[in-house]
N, C-alpha and C. Protein backbone atom coordinates (compact mmCIF):
# COMPACT_ATOMS: atom_id res chain seq x y z
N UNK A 1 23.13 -11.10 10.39
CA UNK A 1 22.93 -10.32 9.18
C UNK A 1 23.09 -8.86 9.57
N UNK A 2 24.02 -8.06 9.16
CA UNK A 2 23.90 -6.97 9.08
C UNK A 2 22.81 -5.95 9.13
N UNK A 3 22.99 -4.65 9.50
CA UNK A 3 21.70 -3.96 8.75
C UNK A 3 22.17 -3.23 7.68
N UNK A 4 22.69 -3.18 6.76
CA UNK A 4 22.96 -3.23 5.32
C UNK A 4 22.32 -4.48 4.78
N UNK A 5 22.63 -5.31 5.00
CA UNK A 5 21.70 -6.80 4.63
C UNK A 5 20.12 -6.93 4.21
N UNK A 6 19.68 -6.26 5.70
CA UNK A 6 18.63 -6.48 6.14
C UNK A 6 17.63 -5.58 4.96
N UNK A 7 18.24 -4.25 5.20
CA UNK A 7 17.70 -3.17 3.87
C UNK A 7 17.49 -3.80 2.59
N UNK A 8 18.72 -4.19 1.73
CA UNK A 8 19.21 -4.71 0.93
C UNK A 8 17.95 -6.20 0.14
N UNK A 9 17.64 -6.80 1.54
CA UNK A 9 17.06 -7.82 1.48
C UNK A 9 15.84 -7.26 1.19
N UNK A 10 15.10 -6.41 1.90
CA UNK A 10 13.58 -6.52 1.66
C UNK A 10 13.18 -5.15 0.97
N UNK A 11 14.04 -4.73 0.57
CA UNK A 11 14.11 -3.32 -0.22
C UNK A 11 14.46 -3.65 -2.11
N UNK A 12 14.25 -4.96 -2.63
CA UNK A 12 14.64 -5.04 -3.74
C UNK A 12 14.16 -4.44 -5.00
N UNK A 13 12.66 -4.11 -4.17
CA UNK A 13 11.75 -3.28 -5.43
C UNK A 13 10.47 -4.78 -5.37
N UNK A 14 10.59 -5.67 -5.18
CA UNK A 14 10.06 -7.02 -5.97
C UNK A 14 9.64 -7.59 -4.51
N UNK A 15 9.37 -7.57 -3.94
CA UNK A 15 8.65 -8.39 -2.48
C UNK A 15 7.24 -8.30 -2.37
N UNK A 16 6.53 -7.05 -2.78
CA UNK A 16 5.24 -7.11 -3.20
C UNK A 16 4.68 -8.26 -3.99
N UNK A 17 5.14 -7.64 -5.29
CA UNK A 17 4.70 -8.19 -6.51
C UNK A 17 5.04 -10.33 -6.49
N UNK A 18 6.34 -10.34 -5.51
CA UNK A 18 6.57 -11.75 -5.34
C UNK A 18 5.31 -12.44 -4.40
N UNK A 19 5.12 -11.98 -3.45
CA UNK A 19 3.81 -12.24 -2.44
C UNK A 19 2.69 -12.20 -3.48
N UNK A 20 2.20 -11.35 -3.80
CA UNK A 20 0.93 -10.92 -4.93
C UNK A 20 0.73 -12.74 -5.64
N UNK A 21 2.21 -12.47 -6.06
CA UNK A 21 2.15 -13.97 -7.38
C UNK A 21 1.56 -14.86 -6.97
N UNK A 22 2.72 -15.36 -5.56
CA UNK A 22 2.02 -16.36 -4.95
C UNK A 22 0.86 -16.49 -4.51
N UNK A 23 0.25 -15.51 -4.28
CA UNK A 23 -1.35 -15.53 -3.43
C UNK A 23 -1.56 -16.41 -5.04
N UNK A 24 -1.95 -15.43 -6.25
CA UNK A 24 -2.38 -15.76 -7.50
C UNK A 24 -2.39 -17.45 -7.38
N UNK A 25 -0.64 -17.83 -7.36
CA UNK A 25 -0.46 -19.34 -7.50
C UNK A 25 -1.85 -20.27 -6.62
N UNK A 26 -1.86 -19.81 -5.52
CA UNK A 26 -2.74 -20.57 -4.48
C UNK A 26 -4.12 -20.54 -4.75
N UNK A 27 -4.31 -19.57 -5.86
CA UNK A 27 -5.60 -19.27 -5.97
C UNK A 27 -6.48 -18.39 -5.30
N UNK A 28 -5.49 -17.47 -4.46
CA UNK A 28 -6.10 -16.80 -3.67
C UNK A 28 -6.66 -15.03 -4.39
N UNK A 29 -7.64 -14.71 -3.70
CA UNK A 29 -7.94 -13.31 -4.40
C UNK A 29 -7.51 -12.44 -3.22
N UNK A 30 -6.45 -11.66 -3.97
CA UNK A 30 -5.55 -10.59 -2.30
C UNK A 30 -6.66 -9.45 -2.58
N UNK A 31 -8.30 -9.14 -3.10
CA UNK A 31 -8.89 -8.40 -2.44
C UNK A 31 -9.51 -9.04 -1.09
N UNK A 32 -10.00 -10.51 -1.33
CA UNK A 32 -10.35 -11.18 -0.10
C UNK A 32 -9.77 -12.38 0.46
N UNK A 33 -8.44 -11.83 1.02
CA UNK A 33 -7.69 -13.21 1.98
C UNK A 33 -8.31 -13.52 3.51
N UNK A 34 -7.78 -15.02 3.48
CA UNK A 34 -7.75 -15.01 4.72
C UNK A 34 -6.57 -15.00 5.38
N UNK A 35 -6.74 -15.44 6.94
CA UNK A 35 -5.20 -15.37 7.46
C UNK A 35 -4.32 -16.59 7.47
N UNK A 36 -5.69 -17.69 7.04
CA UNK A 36 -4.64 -19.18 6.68
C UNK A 36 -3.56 -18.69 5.32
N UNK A 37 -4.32 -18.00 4.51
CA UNK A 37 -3.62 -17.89 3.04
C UNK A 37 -2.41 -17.13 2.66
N UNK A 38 -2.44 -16.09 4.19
CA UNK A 38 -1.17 -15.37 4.58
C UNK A 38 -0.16 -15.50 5.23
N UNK A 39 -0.58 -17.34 6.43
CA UNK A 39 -0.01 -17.77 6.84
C UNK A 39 1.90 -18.08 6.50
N UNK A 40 2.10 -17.87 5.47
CA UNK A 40 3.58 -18.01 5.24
C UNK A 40 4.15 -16.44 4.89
N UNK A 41 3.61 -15.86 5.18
CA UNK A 41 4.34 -14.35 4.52
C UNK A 41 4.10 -13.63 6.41
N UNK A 42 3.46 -13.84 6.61
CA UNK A 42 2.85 -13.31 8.29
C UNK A 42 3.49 -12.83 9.07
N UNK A 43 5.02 -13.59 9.28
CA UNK A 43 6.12 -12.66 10.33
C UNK A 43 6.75 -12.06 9.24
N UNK A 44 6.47 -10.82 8.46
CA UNK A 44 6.99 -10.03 8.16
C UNK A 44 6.53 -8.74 8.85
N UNK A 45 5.77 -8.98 10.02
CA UNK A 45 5.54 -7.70 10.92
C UNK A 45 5.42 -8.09 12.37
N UNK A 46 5.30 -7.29 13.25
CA UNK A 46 5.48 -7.29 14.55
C UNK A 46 3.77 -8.30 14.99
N UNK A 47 3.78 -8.97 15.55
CA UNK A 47 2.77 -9.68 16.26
C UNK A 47 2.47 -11.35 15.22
N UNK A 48 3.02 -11.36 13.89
CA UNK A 48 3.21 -12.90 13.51
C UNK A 48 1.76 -13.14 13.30
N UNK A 49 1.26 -14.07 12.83
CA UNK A 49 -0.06 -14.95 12.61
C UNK A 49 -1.37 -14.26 13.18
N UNK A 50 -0.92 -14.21 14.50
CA UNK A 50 -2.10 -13.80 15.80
C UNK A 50 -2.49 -12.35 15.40
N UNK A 51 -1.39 -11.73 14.88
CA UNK A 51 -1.86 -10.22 14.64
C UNK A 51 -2.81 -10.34 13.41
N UNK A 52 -2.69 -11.33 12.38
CA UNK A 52 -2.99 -11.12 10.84
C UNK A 52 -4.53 -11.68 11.24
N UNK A 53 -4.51 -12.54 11.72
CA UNK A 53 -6.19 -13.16 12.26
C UNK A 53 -6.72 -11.62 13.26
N UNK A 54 -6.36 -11.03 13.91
CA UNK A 54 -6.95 -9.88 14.50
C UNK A 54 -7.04 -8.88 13.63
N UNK A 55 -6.89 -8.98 12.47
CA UNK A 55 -6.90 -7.59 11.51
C UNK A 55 -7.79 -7.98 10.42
N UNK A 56 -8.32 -9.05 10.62
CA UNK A 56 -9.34 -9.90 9.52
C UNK A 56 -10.06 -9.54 10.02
C-alpha cells in the first residue's frame, strides 16, 4: 500500500465516529472501556493489545 493509501485510508473524516458505533453496538460505554472491548481496534498504535491493557 502506498503512502498516499495509507493517508487516504485512515484520514476519511469517519474512523472515530465508526469505532464509537461499534463500542455502542457491543454495548460498551467508551467513557469506561476495557481492553477486552478494544481488543479489535488495538493495533491501530504502536505496542498492540499489551500497550491498551497498560494504559487501563
Amino acid at each position: 500500500m502506498s503512502g498516499d493509501a495509507v493517508v487516504e485510508h485512515y484520514s476519511h473524516g469517519s474512523l472515530e465516529q465508526r469505532i464509537l458505533e461499534a463500542l455502542a453496538v457491543m454495548g460498551a460505554d467508551p467513557e469506561h472501556l476495557e481492553p477486552d472491548q478494544l481488543a479489535p481496534v488495538d493495533e491501530f498504535h504502536v505496542g498492540g493489545r499489551s500497550a491498551t491493557g497498560r494504559a487501563g
